[in-house]
Protein backbone atom coordinates (compact mmCIF):
# COMPACT_ATOMS: atom_id res chain seq x y z
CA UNK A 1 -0.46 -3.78 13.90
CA UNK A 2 -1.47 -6.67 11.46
CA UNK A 3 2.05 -8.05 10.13
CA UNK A 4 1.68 -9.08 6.52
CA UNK A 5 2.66 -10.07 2.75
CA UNK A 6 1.95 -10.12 -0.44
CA UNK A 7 0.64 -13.41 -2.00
CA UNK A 8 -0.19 -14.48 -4.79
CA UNK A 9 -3.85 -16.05 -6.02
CA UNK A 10 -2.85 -18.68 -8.55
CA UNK A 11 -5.42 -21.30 -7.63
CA UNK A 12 -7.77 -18.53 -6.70
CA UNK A 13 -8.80 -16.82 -3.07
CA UNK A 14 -8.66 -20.50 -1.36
CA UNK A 15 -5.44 -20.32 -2.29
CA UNK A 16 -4.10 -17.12 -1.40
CA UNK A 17 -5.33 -17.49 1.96
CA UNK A 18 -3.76 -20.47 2.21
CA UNK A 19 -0.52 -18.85 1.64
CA UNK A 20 -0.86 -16.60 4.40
CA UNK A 21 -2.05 -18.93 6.78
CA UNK A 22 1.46 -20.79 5.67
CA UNK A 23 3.56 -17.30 6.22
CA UNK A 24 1.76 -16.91 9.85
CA UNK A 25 0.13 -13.49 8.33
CA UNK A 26 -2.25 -11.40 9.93
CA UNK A 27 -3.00 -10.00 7.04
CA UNK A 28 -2.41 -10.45 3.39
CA UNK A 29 -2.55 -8.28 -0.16
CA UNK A 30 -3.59 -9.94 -3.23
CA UNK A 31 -4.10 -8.30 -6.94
CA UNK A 32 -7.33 -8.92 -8.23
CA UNK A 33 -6.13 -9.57 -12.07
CA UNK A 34 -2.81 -9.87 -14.03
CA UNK A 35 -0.40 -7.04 -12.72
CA UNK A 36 0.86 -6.37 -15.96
CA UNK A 37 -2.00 -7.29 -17.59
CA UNK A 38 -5.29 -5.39 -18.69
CA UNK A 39 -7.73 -8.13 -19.09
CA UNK A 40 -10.16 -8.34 -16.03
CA UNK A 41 -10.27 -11.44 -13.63
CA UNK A 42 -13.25 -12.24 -11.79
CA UNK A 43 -13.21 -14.71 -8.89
CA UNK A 44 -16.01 -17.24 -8.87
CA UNK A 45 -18.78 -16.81 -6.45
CA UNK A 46 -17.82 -19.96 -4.75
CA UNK A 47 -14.55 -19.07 -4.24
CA UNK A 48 -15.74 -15.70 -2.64
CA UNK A 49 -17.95 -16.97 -0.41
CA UNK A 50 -15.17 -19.89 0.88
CA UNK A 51 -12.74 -16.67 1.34
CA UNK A 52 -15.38 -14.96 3.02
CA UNK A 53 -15.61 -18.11 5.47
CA UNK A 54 -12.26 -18.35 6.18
CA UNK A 55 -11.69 -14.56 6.83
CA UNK A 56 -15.05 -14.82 9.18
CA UNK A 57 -12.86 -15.48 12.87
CA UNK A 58 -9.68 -16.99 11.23
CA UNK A 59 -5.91 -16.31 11.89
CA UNK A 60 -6.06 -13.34 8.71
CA UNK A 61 -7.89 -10.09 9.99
CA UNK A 62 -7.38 -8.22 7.22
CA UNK A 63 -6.90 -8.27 2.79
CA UNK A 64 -5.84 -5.13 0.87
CA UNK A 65 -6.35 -5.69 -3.16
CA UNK A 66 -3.23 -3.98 -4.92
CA UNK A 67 -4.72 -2.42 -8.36
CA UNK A 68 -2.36 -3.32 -11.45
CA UNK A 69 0.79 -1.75 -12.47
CA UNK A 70 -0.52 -0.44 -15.72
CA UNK A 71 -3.41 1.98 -14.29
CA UNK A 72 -2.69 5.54 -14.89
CA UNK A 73 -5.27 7.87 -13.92
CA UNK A 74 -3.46 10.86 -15.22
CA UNK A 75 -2.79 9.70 -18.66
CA UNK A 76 -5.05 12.40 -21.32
CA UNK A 77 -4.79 9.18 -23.85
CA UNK A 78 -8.44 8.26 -24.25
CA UNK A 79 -7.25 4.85 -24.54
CA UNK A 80 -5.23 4.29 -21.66
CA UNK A 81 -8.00 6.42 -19.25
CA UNK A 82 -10.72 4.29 -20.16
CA UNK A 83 -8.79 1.37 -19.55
CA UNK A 84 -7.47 2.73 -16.53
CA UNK A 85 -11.19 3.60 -15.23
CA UNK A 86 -12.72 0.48 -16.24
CA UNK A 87 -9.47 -1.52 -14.31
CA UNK A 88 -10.18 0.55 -11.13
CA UNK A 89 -13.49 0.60 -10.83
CA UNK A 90 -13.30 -3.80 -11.05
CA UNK A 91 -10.72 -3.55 -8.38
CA UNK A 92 -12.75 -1.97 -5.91
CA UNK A 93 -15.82 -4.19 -7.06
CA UNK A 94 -13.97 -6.96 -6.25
CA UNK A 95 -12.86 -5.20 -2.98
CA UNK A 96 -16.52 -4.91 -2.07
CA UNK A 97 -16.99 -8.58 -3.09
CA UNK A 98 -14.22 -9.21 -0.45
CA UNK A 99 -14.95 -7.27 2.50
CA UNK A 100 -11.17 -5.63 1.32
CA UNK A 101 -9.61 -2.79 3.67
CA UNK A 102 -8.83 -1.32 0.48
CA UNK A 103 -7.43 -1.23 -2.87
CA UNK A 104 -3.83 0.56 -3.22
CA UNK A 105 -3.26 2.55 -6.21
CA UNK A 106 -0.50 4.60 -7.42
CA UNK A 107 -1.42 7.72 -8.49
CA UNK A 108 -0.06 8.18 -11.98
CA UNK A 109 1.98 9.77 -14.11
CA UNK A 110 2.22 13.06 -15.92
CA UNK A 111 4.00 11.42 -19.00
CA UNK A 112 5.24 14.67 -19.78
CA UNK A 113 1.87 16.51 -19.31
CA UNK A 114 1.21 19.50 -17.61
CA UNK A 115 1.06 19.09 -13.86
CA UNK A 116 -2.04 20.66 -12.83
CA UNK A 117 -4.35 18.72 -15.60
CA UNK A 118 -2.54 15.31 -14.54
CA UNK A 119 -3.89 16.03 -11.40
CA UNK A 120 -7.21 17.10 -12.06
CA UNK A 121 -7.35 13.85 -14.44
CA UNK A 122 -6.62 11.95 -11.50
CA UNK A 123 -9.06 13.56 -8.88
CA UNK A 124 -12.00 13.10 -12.04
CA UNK A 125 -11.06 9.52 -11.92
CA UNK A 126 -11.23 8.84 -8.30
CA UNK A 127 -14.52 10.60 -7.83
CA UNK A 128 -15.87 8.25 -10.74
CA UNK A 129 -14.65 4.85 -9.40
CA UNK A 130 -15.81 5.69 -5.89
CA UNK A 131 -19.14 6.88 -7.54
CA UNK A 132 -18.94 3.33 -10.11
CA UNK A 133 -18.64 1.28 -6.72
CA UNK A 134 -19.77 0.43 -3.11
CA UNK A 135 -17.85 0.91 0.12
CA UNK A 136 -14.25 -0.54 -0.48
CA UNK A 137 -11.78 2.37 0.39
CA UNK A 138 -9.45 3.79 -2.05
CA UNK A 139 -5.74 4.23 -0.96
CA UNK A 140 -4.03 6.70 -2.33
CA UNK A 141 0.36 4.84 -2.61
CA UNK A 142 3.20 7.43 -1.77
CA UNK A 143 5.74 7.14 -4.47
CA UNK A 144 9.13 7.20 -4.81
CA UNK A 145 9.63 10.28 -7.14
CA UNK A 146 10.90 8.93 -10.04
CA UNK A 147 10.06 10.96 -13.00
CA UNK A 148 7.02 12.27 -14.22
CA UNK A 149 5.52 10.00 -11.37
CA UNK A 150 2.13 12.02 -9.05
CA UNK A 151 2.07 11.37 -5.03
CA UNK A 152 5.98 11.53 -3.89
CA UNK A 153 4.99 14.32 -1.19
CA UNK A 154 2.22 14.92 1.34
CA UNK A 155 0.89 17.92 -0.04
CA UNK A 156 0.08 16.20 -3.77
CA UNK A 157 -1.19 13.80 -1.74
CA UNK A 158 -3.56 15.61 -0.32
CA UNK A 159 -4.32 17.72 -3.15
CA UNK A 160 -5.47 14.70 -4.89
CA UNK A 161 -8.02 13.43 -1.78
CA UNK A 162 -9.02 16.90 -2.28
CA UNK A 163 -9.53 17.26 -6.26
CA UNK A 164 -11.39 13.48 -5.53
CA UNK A 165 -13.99 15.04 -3.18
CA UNK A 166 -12.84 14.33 0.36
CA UNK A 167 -14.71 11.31 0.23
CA UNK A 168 -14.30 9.33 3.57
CA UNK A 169 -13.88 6.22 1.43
CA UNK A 170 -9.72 7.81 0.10
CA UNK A 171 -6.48 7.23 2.12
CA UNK A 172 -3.44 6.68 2.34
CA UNK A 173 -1.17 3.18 1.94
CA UNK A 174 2.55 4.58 2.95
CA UNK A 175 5.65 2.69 1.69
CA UNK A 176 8.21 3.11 3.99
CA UNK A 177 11.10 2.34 0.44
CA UNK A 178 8.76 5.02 -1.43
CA UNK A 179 9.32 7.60 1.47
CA UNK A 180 13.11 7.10 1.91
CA UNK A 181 13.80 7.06 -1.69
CA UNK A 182 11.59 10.52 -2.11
CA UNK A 183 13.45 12.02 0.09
CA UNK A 184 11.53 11.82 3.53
CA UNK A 185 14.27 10.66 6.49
CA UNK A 186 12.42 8.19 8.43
CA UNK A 187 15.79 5.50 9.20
CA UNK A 188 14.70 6.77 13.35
CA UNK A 189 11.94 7.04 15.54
CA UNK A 190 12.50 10.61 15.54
CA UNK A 191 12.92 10.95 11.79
CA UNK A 192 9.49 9.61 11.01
CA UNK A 193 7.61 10.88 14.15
CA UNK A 194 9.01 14.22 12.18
CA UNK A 195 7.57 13.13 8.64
CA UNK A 196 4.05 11.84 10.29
CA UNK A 197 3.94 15.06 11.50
CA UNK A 198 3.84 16.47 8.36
CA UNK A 199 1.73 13.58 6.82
CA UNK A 200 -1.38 14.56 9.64
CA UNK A 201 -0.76 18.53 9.27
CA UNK A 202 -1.51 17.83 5.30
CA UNK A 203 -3.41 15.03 5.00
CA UNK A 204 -4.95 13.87 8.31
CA UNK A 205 -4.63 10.83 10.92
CA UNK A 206 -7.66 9.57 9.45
CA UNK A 207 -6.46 8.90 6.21
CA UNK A 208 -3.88 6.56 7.00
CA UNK A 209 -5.44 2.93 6.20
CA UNK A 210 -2.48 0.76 5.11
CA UNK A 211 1.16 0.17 5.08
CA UNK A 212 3.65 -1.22 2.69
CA UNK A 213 7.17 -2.40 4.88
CA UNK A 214 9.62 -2.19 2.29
CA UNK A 215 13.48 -1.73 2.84
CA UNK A 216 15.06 -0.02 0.13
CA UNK A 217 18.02 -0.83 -2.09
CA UNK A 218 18.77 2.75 -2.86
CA UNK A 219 18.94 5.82 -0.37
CA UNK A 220 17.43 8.68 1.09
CA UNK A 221 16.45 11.10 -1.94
CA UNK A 222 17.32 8.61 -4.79
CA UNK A 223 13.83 8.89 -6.53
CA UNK A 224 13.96 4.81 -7.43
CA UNK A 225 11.66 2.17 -5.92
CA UNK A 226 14.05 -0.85 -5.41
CA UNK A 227 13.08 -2.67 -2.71
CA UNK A 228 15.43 -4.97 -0.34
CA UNK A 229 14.56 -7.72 2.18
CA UNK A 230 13.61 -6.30 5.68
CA UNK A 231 16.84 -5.21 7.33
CA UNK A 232 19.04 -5.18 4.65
CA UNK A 233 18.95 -2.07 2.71
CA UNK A 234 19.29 1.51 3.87
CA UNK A 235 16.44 1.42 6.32
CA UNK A 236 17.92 -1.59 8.46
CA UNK A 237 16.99 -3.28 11.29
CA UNK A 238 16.50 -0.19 12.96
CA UNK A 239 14.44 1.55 10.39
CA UNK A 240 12.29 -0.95 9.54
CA UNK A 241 11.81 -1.27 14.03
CA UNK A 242 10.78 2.27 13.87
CA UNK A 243 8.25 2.20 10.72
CA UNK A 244 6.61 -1.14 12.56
CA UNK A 245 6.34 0.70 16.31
CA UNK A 246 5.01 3.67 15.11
CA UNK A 247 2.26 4.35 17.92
CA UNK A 248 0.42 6.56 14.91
CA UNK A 249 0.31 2.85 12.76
CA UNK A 250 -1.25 0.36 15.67
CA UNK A 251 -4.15 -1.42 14.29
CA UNK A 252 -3.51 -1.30 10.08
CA UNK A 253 -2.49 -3.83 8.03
CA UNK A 254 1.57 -3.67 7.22
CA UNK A 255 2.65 -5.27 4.27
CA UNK A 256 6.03 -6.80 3.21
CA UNK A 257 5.96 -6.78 -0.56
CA UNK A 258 9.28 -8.60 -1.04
CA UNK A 259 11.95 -9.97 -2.35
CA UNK A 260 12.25 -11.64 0.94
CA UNK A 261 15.48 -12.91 2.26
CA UNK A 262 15.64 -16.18 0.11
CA UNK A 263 15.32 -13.93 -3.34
CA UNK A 264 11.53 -14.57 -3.74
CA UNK A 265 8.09 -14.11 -2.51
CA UNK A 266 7.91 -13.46 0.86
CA UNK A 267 7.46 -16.56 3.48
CA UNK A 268 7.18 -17.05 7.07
CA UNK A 269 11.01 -16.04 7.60
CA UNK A 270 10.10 -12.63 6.41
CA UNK A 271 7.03 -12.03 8.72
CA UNK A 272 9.31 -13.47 11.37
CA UNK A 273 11.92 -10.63 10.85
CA UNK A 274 9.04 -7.88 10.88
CA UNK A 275 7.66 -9.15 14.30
CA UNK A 276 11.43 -9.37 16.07
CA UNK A 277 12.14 -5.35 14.43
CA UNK A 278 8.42 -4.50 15.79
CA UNK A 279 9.67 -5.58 19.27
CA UNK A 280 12.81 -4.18 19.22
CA UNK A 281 11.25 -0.77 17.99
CA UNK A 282 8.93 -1.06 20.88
CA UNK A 283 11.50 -1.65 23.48
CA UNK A 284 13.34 1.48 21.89
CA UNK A 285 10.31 3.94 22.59
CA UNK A 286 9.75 2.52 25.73
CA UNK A 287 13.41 3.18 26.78
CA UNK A 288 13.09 7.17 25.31
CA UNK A 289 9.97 7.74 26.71
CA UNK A 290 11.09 6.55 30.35
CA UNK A 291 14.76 8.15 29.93
């Protein structure tokens, strides 16, 4: 599993990667323009190819681009959608540029719509930004439920992969806050070895592509995405040991989004925390599977 955070590129790639070298990352997630903000931001070729240099055999194995808050695939406003598409397909561009494991995108929203055209809205817009660029995957967020909001169960989840084409370029990022507060029980090993379950049946093992290692503020069923530092909410130490040992999640990128423990971005403290929960979850299969 590739422990990492969130961090931001003011100053550019250089920079970013910088800040995960500094947070002893193995991996790190950047957005790719202004999260709350449509204009586009391209980063300079030579800034690129440095990042490219530094990812070539260094200490970071991995960078997931998060696409911006404001993309909603299943909006019918012509406005909003062609923002939307033109926002998406960049991100993935730039994912392409970057040798990215992905860009993460929440699904949408409904906005009061009906449900089955938000959802073929969506799948349209996948299939045209996978079409519009190269070979960066497109991850598919869970969410946590709250209102009109597309993706809070397996089987939407699916649907949309589905309505999108099946392309072997869509998966899955899972938020371990997104599936407590929608209602999915994963605070044990046994808990989420249940959901995964579920998650394969619909969806399958080989969608599953990133992670976001979130404790959550609120709990189990609450529908609201407030995330807590890593051991401190209602997943605890030992939920957040079971989400980092699951066998089903060796080898992809995990990242802590924050607030971290001091209030703010996350920092080496945070990554810290992860690794000691990841080795207590460990030691906790190993003593169940021996008992």
């Amino acid at each position: 599993m590739l422990i990492g955070a969130h961090v931001s590129t003011a100053g550019g790639l250089v920079n970013a990667h910088a800040r995960g070298v500094e947070n002893r990352a193995d991996a790190i997630q950047v957005f790719n323009q202004s999260p709350r903000m449509w204009r586009p931001t391209r980063w300079k070729d030579d800034d690129i190819a440095a990042f490219l240099e530094l990812m070539d055999g260094g200490p970071i194995r991995s960078v997931v681009i998060h696409a911006v808050y404001l993309v909603n695939c299943a909006s019918k406003d012509p406005d909003i959608r062609e923002k939307s598409l033109a926002s998406l397909v960049h991100s993935l561009r730039m994912g392409d540029a970057i040798g990215a494991a992905g860009v993460v995108l929440h699904p949408g929203s409904t906005v009061g719509e009906p449900h089955g055209e938000a959802l073929e809205r969506v799948g349209d817009a996948l299939r045209f930004a996978l079409e519009e660029s190269d070979s960066c995957p497109l991850l598919l967020e869970d969410t946590a439920g709250a209102g009109n909001t597309l993706g809070r169960s397996f089987e939407e989840l699916g649907d949309l992969v589905q309505r999108a084409g099946g392309h072997d370029r869509l998966g899955l990022c899972l938020d371990s806050c997104h599936l407590l507060a929608s209602g999915f029980d994963v605070r044990t090993a046994d808990g989420l070895t249940e959901v995964m379950d579920s998650c394969v049946s619909l969806v399958g093992e080989d969608r599953l592509r990133c992670l976001h290692v979130n404790d959550s503020q609120t709990p189990l069923g609450s529908n609201r995405d407030r995330h807590a530092p890593l051991g401190d909410g209602e997943l605890g130490a030992r939920g957040c040991g079971a989400f980092l040992s699951e066998p089903r999640f060796e080898g992809l990128p995990a990242i802590f989004e924050g607030p971290g423990v001091e209030g703010k971005a996350p920092a080496k403290e945070d990554l810290d925390r992860a690794r000691k929960f990841r080795a207590n979850g460990l030691r906790a299969r190993k003593r169940r599977a021996s008992s």
